[in-house]
N, C-alpha and C. Protein backbone atom coordinates (compact mmCIF):
# COMPACT_ATOMS: atom_id res chain seq x y z
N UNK A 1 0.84 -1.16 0.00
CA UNK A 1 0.00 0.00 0.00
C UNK A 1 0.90 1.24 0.00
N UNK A 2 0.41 2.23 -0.77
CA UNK A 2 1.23 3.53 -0.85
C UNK A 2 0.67 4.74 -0.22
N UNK A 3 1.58 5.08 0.82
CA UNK A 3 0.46 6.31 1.64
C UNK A 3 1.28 7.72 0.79
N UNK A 4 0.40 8.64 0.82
CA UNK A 4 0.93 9.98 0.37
C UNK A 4 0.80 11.18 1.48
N UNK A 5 2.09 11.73 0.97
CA UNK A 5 2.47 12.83 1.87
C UNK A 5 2.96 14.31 1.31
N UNK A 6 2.34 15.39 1.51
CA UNK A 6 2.64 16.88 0.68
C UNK A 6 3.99 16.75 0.87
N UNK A 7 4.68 17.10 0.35
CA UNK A 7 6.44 18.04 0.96
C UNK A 7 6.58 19.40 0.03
N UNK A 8 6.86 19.93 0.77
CA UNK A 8 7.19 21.44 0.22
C UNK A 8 8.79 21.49 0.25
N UNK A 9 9.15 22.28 -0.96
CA UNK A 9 10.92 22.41 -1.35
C UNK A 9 11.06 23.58 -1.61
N UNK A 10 11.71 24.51 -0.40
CA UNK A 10 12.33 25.99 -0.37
C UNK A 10 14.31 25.60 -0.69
N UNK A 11 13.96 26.80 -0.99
CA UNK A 11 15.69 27.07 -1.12
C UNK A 11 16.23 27.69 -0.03
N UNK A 12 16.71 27.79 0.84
CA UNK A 12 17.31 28.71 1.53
C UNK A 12 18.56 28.48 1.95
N UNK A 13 19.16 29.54 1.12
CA UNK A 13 20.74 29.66 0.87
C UNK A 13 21.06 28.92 0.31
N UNK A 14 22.12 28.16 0.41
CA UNK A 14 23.00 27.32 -0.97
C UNK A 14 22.02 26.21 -1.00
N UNK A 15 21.05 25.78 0.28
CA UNK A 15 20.41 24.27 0.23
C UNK A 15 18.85 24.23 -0.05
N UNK A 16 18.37 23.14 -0.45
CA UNK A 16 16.95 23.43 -1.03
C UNK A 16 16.32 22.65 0.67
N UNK A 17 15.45 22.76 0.98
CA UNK A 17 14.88 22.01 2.20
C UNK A 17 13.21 21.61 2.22
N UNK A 18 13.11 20.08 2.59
CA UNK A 18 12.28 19.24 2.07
C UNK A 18 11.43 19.52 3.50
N UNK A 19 10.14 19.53 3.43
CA UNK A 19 9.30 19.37 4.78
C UNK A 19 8.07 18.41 4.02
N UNK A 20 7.95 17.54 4.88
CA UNK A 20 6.38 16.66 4.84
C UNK A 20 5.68 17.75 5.59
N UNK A 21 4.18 18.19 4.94
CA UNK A 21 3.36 19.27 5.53
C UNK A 21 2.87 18.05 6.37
N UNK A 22 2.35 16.71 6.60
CA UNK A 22 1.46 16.04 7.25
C UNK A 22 2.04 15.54 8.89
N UNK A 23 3.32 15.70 8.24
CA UNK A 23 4.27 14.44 9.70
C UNK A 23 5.44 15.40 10.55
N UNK A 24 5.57 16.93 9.01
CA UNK A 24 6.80 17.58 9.78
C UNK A 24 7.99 17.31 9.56
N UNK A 25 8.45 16.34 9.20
CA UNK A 25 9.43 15.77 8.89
C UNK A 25 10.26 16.33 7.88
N UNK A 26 11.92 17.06 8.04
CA UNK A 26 12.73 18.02 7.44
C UNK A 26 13.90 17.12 7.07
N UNK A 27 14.34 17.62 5.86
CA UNK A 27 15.50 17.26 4.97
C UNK A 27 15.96 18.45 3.99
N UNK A 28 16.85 18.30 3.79
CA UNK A 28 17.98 19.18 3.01
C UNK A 28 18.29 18.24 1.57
N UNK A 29 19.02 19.06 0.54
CA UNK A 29 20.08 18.76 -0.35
C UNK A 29 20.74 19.88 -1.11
N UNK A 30 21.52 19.52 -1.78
CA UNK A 30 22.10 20.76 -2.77
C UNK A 30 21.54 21.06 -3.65
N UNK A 31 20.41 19.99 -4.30
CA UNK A 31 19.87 20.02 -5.59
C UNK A 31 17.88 20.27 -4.90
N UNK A 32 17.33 19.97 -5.58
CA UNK A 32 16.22 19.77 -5.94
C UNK A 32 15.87 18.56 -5.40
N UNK A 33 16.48 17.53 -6.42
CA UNK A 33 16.62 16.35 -6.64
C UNK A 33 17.17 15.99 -5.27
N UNK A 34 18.01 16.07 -4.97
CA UNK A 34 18.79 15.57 -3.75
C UNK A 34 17.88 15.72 -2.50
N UNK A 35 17.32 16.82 -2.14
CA UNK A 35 16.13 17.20 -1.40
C UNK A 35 15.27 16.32 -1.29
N UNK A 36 14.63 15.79 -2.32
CA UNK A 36 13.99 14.83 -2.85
C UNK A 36 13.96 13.52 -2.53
N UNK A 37 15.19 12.68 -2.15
CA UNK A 37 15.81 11.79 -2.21
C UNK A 37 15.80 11.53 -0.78
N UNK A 38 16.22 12.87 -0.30
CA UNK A 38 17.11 12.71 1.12
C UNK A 38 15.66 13.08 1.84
N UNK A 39 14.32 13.16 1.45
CA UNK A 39 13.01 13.68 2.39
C UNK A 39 12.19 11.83 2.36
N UNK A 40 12.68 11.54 1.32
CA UNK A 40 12.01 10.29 1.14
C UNK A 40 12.51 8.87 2.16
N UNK A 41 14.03 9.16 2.28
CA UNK A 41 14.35 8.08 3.02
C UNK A 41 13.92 8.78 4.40
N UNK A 42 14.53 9.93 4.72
CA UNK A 42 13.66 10.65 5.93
C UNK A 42 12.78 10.01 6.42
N UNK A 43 11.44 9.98 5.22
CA UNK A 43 9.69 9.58 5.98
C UNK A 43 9.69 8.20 6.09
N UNK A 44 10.70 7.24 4.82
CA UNK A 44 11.18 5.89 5.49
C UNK A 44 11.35 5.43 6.80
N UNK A 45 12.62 6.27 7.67
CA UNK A 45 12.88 5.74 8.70
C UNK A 45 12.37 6.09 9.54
N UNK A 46 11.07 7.74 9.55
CA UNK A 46 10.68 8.29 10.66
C UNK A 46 9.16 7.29 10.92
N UNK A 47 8.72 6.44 10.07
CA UNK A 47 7.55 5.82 9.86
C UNK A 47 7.82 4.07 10.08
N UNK A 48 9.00 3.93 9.67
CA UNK A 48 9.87 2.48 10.36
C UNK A 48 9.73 3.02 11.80
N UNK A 49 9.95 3.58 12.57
CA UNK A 49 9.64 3.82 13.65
C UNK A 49 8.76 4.56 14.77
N UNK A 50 7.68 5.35 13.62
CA UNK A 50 6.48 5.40 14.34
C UNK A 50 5.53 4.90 13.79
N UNK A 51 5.21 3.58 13.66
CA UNK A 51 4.12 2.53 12.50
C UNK A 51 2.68 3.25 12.95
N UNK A 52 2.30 4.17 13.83
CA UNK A 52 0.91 4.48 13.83
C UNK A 52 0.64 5.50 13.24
N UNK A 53 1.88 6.21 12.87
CA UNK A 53 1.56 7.85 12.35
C UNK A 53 1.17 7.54 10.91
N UNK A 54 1.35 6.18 10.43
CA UNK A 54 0.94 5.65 9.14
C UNK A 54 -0.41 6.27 8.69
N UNK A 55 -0.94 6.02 9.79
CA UNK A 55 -2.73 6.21 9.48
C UNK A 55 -3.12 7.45 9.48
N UNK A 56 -2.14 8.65 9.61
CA UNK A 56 -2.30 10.01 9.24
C UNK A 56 -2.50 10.40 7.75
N UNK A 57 -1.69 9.81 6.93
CA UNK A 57 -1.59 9.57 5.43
C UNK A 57 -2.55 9.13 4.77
N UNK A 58 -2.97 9.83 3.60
CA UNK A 58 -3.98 9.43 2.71
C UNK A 58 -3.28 8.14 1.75
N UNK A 59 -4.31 7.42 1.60
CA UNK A 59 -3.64 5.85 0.32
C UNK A 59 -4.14 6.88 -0.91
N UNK A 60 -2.65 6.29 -1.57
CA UNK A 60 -2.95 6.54 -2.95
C UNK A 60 -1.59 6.79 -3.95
N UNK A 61 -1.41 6.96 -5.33
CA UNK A 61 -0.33 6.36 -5.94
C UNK A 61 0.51 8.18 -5.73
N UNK A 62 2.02 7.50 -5.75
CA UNK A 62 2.89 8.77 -6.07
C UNK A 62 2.91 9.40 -7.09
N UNK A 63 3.14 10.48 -7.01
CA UNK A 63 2.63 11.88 -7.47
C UNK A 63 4.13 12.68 -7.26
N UNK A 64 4.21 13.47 -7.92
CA UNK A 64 5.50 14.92 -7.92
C UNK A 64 4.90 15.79 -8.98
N UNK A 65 4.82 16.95 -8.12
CA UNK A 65 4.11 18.51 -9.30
C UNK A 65 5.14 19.11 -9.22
N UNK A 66 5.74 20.00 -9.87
CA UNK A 66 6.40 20.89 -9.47
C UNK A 66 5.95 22.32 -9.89
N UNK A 67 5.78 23.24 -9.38
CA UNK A 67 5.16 24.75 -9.57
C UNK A 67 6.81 25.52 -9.25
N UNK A 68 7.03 26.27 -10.89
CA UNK A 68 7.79 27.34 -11.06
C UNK A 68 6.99 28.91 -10.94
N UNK A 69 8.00 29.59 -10.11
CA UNK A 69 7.43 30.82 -9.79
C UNK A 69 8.21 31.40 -10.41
């Protein structure tokens, strides 16, 4: 089953920084991409170890939008 989770990706300063809007959960990278990467294993291990916050998350398939300003 695939749960989904918002993350929002700011830049601030040299690093882009990943937040899950649902769980809170923060990550960094240099890129975009890296941000990306490094928010995902993030909600991996923060959800390997809180198995109930699971049920905060809506089911449903992955998704990435990206909105240029």
């Amino acid at each position: 089953m695939i749960r989904k989770s918002t993350i929002v990706i700011n830049k601030e300063g040299r690093w882009y920084v990943a937040r899950s809007i649902e769980l809170g959960v923060v990550s960094q990278g240099r890129t975009i991409e890296e941000a990306g990467r490094n928010i995902k294993e993030a909600l991996e291990l923060y959800l390997e170890d809180q198995p109930g916050k699971k049920k905060n998350l809506p089911v449903g398939t992955p998704h990435i939008s990206w909105l240029d300003l």
